[in-house]
Each structure stands twice: as structure tokens, then as C-alpha cells.
PDB file of N, CA and C in Angstrom:
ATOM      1  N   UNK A   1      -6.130   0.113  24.910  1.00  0.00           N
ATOM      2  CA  UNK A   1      -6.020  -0.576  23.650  1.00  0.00           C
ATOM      3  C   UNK A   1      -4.998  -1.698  23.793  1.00  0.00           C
ATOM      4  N   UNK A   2      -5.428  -2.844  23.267  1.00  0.00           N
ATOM      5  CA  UNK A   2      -4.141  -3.850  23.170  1.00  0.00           C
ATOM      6  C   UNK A   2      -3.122  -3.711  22.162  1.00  0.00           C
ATOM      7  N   UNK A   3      -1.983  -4.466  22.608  1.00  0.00           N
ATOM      8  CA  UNK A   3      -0.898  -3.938  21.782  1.00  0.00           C
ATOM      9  C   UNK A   3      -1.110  -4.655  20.890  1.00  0.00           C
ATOM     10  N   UNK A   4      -0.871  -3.783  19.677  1.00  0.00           N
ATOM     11  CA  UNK A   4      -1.027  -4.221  18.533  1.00  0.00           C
ATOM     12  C   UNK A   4       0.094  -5.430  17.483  1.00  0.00           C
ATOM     13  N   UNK A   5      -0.077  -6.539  16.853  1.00  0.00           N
ATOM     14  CA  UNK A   5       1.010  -7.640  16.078  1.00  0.00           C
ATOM     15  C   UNK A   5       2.242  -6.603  15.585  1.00  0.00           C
ATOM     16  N   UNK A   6       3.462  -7.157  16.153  1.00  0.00           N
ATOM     17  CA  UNK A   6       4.308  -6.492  15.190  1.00  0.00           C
ATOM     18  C   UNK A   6       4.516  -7.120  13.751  1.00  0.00           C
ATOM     19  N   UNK A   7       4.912  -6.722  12.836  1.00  0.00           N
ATOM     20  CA  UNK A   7       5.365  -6.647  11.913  1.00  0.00           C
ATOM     21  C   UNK A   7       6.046  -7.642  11.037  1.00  0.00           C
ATOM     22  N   UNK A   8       5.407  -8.454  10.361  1.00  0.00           N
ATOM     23  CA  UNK A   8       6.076  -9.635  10.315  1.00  0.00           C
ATOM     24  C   UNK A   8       6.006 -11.023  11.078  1.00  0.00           C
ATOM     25  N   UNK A   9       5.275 -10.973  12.076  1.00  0.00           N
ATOM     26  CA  UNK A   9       4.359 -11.717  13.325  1.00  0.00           C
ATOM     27  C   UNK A   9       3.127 -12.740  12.775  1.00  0.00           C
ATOM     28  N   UNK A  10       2.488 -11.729  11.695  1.00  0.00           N
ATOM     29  CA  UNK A  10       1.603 -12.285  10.636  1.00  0.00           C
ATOM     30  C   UNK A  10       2.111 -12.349   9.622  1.00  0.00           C
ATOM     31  N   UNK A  11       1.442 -13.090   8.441  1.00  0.00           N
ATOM     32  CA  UNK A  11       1.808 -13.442   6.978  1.00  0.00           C
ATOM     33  C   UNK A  11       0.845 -13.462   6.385  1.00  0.00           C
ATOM     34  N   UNK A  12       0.445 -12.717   5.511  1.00  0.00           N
ATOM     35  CA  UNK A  12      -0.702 -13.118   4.215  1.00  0.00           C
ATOM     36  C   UNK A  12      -0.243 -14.329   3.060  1.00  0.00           C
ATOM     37  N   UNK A  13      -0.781 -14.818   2.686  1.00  0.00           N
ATOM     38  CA  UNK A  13      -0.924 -15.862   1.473  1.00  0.00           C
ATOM     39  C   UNK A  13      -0.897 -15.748   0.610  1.00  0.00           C
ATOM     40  N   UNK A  14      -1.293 -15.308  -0.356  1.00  0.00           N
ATOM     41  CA  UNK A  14      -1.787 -14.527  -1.793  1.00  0.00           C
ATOM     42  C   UNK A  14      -1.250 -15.591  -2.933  1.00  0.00           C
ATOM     43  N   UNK A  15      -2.197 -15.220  -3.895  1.00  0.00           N
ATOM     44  CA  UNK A  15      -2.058 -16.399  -4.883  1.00  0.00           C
ATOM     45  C   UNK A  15      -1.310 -15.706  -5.993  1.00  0.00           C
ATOM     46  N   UNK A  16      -0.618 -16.726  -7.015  1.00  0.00           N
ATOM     47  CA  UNK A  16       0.299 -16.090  -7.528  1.00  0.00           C
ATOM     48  C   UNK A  16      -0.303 -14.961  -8.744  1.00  0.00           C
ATOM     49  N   UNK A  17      -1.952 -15.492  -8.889  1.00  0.00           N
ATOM     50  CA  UNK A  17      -1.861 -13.930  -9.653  1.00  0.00           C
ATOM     51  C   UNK A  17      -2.298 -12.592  -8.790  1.00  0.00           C
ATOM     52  N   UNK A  18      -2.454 -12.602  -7.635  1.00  0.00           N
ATOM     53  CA  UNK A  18      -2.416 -11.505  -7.028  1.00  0.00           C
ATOM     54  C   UNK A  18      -1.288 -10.481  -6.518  1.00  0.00           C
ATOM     55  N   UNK A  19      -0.064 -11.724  -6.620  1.00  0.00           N
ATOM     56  CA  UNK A  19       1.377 -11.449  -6.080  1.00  0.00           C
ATOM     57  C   UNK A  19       1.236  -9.927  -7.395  1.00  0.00           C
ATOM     58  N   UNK A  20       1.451 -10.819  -8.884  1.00  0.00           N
ATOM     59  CA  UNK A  20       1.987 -10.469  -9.760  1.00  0.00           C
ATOM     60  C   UNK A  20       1.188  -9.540 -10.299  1.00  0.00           C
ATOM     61  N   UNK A  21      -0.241  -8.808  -9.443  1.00  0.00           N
ATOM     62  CA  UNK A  21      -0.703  -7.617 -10.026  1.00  0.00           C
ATOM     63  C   UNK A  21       0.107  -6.535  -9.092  1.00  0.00           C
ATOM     64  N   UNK A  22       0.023  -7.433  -7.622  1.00  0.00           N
ATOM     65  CA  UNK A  22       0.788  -6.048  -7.202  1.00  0.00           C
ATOM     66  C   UNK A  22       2.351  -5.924  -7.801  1.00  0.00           C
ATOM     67  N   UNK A  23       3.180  -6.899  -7.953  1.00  0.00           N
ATOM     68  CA  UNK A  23       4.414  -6.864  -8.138  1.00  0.00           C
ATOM     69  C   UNK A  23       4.337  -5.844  -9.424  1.00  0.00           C
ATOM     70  N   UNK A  24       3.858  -6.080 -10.488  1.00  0.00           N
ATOM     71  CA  UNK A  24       3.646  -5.174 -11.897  1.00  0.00           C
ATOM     72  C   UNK A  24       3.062  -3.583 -11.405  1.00  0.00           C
ATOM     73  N   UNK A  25       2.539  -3.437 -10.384  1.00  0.00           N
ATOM     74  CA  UNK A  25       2.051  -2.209 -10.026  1.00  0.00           C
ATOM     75  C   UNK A  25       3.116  -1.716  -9.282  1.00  0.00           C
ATOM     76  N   UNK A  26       3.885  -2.130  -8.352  1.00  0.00           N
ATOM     77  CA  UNK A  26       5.370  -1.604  -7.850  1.00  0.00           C
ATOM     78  C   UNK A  26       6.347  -1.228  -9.037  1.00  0.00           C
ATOM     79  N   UNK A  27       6.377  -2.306  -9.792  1.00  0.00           N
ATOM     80  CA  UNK A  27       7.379  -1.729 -11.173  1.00  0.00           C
ATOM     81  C   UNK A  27       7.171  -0.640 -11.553  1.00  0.00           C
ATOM     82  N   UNK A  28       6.239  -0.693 -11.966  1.00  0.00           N
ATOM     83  CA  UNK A  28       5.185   0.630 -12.861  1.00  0.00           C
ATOM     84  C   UNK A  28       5.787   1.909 -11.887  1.00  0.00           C
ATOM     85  N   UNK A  29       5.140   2.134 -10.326  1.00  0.00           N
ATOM     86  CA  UNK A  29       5.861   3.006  -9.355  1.00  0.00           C
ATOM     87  C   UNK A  29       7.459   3.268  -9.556  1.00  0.00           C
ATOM     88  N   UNK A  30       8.301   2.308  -9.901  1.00  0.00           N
ATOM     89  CA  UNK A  30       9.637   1.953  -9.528  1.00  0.00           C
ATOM     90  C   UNK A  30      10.110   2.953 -11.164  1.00  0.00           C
ATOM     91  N   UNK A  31       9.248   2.723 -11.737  1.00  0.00           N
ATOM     92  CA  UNK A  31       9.658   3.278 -13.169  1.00  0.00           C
ATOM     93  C   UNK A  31       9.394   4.804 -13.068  1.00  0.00           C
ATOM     94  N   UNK A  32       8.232   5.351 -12.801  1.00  0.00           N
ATOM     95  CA  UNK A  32       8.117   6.607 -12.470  1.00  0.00           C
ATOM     96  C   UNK A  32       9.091   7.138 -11.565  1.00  0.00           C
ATOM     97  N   UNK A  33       9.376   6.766 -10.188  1.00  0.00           N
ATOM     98  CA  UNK A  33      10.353   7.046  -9.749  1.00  0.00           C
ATOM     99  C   UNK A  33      11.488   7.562 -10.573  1.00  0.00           C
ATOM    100  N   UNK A  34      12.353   6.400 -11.511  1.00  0.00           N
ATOM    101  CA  UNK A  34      13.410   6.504 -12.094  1.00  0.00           C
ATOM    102  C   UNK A  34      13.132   7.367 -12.944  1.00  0.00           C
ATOM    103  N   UNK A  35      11.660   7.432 -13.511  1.00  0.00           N
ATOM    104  CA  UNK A  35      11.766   9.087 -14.295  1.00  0.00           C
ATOM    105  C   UNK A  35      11.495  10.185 -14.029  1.00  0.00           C
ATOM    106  N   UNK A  36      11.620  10.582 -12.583  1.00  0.00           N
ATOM    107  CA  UNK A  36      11.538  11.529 -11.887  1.00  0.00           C
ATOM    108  C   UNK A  36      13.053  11.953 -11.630  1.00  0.00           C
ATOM    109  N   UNK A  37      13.776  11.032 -11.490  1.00  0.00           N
ATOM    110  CA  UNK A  37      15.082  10.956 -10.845  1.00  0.00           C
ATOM    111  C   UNK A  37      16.274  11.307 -12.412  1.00  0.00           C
ATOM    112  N   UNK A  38      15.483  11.014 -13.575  1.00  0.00           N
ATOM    113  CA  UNK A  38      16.324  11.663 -14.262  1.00  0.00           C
ATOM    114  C   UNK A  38      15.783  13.063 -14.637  1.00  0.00           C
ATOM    115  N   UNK A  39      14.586  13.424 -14.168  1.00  0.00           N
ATOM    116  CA  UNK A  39      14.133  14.645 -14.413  1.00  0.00           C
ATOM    117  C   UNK A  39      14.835  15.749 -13.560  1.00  0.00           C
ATOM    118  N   UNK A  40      15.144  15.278 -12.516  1.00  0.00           N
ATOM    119  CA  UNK A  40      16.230  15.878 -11.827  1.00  0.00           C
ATOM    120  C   UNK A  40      17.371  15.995 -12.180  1.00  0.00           C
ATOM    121  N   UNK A  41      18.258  15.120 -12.792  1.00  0.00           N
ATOM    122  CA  UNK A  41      19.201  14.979 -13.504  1.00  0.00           C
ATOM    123  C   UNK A  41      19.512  15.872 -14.193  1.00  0.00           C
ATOM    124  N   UNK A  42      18.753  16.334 -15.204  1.00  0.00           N
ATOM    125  CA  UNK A  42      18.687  16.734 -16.572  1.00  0.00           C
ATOM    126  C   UNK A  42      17.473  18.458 -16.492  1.00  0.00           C
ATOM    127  N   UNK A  43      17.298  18.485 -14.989  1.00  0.00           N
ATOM    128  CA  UNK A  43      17.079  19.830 -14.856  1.00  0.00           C
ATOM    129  C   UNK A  43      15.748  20.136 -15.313  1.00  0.00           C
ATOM    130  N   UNK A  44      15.043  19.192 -15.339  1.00  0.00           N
ATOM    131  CA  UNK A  44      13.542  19.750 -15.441  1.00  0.00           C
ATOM    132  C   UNK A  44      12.804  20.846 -14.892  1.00  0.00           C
ATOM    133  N   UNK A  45      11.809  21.337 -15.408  1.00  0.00           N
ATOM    134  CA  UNK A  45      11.488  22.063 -14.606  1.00  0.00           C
ATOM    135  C   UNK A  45      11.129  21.635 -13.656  1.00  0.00           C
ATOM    136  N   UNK A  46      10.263  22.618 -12.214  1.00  0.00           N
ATOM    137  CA  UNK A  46      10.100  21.775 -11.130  1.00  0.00           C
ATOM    138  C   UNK A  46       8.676  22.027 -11.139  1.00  0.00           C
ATOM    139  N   UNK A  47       7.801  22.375 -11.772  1.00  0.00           N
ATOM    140  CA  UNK A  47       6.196  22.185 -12.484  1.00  0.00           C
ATOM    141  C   UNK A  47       6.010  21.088 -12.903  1.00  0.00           C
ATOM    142  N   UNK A  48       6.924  19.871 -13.734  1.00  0.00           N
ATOM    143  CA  UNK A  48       7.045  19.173 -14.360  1.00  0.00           C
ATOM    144  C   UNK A  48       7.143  17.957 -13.517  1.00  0.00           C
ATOM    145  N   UNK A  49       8.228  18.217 -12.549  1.00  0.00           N
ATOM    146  CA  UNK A  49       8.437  17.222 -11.559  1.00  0.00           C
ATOM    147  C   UNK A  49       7.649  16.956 -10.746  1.00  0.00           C
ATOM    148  N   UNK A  50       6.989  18.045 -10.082  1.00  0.00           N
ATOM    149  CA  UNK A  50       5.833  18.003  -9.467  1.00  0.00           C
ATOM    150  C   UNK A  50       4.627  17.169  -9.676  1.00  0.00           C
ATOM    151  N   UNK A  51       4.670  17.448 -11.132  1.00  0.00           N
ATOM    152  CA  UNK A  51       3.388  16.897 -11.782  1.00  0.00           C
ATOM    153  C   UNK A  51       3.413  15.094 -11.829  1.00  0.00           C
ATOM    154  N   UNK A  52       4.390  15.252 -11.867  1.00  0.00           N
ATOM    155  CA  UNK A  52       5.092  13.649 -12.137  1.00  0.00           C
ATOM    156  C   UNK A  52       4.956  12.936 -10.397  1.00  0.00           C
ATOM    157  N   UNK A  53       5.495  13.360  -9.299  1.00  0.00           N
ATOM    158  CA  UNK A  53       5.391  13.393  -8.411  1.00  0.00           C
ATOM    159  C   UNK A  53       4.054  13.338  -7.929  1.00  0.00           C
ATOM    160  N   UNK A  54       2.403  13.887  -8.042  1.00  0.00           N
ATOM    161  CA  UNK A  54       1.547  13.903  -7.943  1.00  0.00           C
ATOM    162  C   UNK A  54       1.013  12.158  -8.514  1.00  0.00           C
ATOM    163  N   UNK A  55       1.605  12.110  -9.575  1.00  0.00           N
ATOM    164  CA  UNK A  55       1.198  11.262 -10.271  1.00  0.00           C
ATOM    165  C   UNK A  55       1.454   9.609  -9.739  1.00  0.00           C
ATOM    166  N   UNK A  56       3.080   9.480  -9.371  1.00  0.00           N
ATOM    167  CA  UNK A  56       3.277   8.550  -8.414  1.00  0.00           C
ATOM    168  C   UNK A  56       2.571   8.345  -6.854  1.00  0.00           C
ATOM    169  N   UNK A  57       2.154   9.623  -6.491  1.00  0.00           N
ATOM    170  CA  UNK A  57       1.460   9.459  -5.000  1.00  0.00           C
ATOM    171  C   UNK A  57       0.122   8.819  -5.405  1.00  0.00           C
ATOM    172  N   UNK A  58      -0.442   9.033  -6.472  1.00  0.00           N
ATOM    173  CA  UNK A  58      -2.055   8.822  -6.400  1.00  0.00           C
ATOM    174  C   UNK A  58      -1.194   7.199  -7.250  1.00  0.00           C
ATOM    175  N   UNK A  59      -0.533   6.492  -7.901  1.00  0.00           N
ATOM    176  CA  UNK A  59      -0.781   4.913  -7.937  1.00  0.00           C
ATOM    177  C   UNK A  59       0.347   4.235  -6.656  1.00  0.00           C
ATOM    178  N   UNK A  60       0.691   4.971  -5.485  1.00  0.00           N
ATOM    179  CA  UNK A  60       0.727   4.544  -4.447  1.00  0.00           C
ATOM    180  C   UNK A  60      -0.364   3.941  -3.661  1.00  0.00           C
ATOM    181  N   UNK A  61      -1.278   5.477  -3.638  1.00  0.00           N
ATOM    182  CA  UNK A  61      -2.608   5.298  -2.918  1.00  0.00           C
ATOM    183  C   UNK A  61      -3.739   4.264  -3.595  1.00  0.00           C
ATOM    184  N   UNK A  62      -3.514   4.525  -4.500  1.00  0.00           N
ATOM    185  CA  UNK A  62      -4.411   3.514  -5.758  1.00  0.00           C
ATOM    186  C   UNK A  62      -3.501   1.858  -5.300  1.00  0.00           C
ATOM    187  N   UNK A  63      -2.588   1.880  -4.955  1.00  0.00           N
ATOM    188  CA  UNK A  63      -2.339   0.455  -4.837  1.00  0.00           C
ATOM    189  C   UNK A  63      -2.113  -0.016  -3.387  1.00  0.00           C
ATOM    190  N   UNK A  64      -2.559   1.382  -2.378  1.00  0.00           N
ATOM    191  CA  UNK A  64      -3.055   0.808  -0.938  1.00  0.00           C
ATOM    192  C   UNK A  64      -4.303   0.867  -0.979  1.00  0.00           C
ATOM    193  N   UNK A  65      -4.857   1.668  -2.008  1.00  0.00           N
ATOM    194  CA  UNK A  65      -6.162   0.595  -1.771  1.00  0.00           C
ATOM    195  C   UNK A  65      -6.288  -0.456  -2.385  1.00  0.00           C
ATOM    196  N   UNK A  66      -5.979  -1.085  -3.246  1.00  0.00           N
ATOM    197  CA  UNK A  66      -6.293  -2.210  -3.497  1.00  0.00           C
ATOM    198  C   UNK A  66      -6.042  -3.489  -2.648  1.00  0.00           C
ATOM    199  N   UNK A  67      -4.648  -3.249  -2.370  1.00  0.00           N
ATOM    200  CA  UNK A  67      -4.519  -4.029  -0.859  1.00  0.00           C
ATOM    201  C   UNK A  67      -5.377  -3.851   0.466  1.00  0.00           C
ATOM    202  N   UNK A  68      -5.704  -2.687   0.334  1.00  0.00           N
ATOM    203  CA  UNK A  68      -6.562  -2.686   1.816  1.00  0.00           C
ATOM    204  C   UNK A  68      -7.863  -3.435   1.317  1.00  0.00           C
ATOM    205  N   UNK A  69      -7.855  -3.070   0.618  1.00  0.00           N
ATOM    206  CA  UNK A  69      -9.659  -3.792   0.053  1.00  0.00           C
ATOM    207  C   UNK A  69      -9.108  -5.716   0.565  1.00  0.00           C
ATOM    208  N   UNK A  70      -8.452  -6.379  -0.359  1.00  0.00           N
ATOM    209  CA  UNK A  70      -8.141  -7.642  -0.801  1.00  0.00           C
ATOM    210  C   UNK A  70      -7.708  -7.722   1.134  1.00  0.00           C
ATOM    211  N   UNK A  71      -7.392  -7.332   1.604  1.00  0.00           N
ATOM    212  CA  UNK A  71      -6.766  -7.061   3.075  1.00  0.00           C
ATOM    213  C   UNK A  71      -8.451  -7.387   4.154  1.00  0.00           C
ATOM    214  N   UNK A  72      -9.428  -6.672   3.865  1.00  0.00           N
ATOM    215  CA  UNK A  72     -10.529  -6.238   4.637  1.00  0.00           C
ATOM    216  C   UNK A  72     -10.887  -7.884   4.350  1.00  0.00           C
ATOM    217  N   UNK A  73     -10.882  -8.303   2.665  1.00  0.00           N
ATOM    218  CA  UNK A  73     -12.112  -9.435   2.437  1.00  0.00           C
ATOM    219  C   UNK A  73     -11.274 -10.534   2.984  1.00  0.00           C
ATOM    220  N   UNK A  74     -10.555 -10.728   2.881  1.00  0.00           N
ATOM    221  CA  UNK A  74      -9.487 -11.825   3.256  1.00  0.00           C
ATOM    222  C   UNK A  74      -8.605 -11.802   4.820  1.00  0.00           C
ATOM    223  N   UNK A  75      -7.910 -11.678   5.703  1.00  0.00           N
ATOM    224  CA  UNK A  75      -7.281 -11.686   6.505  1.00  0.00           C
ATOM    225  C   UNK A  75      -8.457 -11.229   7.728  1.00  0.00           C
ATOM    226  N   UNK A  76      -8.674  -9.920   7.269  1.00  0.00           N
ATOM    227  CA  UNK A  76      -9.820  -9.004   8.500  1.00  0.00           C
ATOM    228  C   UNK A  76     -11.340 -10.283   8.703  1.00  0.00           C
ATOM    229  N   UNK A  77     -11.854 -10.324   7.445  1.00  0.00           N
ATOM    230  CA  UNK A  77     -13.200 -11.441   7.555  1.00  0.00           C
ATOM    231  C   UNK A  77     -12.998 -13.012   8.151  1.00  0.00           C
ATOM    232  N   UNK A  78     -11.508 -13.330   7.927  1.00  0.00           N
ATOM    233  CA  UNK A  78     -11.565 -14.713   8.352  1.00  0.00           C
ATOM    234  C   UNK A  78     -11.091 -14.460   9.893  1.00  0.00           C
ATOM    235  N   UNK A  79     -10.428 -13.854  10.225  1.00  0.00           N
ATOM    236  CA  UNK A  79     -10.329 -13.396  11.835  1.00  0.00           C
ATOM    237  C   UNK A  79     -11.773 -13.069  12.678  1.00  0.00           C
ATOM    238  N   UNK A  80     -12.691 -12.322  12.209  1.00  0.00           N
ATOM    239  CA  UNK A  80     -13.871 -11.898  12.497  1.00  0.00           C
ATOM    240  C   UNK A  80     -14.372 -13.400  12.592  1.00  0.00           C
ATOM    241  N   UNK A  81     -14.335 -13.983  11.582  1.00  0.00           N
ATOM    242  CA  UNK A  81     -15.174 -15.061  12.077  1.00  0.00           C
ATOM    243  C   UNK A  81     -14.712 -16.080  12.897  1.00  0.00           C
ATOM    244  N   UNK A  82     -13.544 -16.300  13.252  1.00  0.00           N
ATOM    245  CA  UNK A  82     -12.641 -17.478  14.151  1.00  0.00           C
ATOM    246  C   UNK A  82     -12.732 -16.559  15.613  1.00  0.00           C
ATOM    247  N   UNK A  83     -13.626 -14.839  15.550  1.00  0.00           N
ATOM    248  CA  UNK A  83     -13.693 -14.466  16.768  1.00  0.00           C
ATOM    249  C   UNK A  83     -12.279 -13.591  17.170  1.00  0.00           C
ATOM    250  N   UNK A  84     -11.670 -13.593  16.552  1.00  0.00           N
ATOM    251  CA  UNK A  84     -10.440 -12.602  16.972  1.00  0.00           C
ATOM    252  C   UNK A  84     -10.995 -11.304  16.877  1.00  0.00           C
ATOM    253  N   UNK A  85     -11.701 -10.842  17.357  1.00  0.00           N
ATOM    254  CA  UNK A  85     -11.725  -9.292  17.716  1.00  0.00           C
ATOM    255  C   UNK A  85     -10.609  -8.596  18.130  1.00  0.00           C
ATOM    256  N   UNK A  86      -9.535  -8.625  18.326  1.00  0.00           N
ATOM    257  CA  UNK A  86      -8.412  -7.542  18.176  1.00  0.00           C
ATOM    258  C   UNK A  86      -7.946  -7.212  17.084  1.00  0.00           C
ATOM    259  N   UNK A  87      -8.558  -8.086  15.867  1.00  0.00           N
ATOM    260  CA  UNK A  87      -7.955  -7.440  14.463  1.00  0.00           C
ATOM    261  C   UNK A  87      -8.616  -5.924  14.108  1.00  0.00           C
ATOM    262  N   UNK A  88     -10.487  -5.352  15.331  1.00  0.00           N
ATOM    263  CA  UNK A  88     -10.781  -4.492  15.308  1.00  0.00           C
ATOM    264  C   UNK A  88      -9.654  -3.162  15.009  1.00  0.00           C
ATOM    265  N   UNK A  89      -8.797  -3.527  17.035  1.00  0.00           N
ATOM    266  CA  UNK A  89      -7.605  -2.564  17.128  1.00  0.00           C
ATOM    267  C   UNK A  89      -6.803  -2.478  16.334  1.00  0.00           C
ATOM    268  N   UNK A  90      -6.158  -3.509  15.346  1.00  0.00           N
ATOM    269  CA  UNK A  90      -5.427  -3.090  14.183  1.00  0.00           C
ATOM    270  C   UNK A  90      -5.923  -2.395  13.516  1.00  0.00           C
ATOM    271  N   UNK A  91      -7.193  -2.576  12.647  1.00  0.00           N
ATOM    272  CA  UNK A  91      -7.980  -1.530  12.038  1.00  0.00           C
ATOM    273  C   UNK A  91      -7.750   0.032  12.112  1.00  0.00           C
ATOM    274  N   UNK A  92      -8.146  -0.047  13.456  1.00  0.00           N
ATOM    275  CA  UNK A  92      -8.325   1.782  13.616  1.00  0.00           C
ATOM    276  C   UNK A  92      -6.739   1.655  13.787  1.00  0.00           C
ATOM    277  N   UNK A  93      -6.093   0.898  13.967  1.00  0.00           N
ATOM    278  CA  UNK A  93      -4.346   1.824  13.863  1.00  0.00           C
ATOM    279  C   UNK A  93      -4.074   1.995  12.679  1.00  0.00           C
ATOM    280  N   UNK A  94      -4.719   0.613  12.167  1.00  0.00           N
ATOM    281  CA  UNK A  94      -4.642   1.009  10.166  1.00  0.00           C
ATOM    282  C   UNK A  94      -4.888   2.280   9.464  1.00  0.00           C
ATOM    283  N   UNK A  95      -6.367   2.229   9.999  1.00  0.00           N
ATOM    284  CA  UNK A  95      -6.754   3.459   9.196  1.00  0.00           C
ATOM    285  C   UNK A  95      -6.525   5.131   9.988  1.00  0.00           C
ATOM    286  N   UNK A  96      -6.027   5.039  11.212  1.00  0.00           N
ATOM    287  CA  UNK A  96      -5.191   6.595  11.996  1.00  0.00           C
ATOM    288  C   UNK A  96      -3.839   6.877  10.893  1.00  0.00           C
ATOM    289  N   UNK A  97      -3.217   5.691  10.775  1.00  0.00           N
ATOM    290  CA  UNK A  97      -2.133   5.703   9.810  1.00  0.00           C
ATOM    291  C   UNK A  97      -2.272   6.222   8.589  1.00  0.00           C
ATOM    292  N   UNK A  98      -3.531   5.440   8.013  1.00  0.00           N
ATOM    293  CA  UNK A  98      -3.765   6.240   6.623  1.00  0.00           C
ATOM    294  C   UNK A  98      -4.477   7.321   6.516  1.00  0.00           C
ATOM    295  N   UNK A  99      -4.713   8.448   7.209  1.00  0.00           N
ATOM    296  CA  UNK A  99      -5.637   9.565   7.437  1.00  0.00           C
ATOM    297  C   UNK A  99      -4.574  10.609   7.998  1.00  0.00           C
ATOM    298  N   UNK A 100      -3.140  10.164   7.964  1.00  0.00           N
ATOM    299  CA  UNK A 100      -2.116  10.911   8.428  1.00  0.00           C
ATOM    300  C   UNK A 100      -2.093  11.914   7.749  1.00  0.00           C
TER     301      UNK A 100
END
């Protein structure tokens, strides 16, 4: 396998209302967080926290996919067509990663 781009090597583009769906969808995360963190605080139960906790993992995943999607049509398709076939090997490291 070839070695794969590190990190920051590439750059996506994104237009500013795409920035600002994901940016509003991190908040949203960032807020649950903080009300998890006083649920701890203040001694919640841990049924409660849990539940809350469940709840932040699935609009994590809900907001890697949306990036992976906007990711596949954009970055992955215009490489495919300029012929870069090693964005294949990123792929499957992509998705080994997300199947962890």
C-alpha cells in the first residue's frame, strides 16, 4: 500500500454555507457535552448520563457522515477524474478507521 497524505498536506475548500452547517452542528455537540459535564457535576444519575452520552455519539456519527458524503462528491470525484488513484488507498484507510 502507498503511504498514505499526512494530515494537513491537503485542504478542502468549502463554501461558507457549508462551513456554517458544520460549525452549528459542532456547537450543538459542544453544548451536549457541557450538559453532560454538569450532569456529572450535580450527580445525575448514570442511566441519565448514559442516555445523553448515546445521544452525542449518534450526532457525531450523523455529522461524519455528512462530511464523508460532501467528502466522496467533492475531493474523492475530482481526484478520480484528474486520475489520482491513490485517493483509492485513503479510502479503505478511511473507512478501516470508521468500522473501528
Amino acid at each position: 500500500m502507498k503511504r498514505l497524505n499526512k494530515c494537513c498536506e491537503k485542504k478542502t475548500v468549502r463554501g461558507d454555507d457549508e462551513k456554517k452547517i458544520i460549525i452549528n452542528r459542532i456547537s450543538r455537540i459542544e453544548g451536549q457535552l457541557a450538559g453532560i459535564k454538569r450532569m456529572v457535576q450535580n450527580d445525575v444519575y448514570c442511566n441519565d448520563i448514559l442516555i445523553q452520552l448515546s445521544a452525542v455519539e449518534n450526532s457525531v456519527k450523523s455529522l461524519s457522515n455528512h462530511i464523508l458524503e460532501k467528502h466522496l462528491y467533492s475531493c474523492v470525484m475530482k481526484d478520480l477524474e484528474n486520475g489520482k488513484l491513490e485517493v483509492i488507498d485513503e479510502l479503505i484507510a478511511l473507512f478501516k478507521k470508521f468500522n473501528k
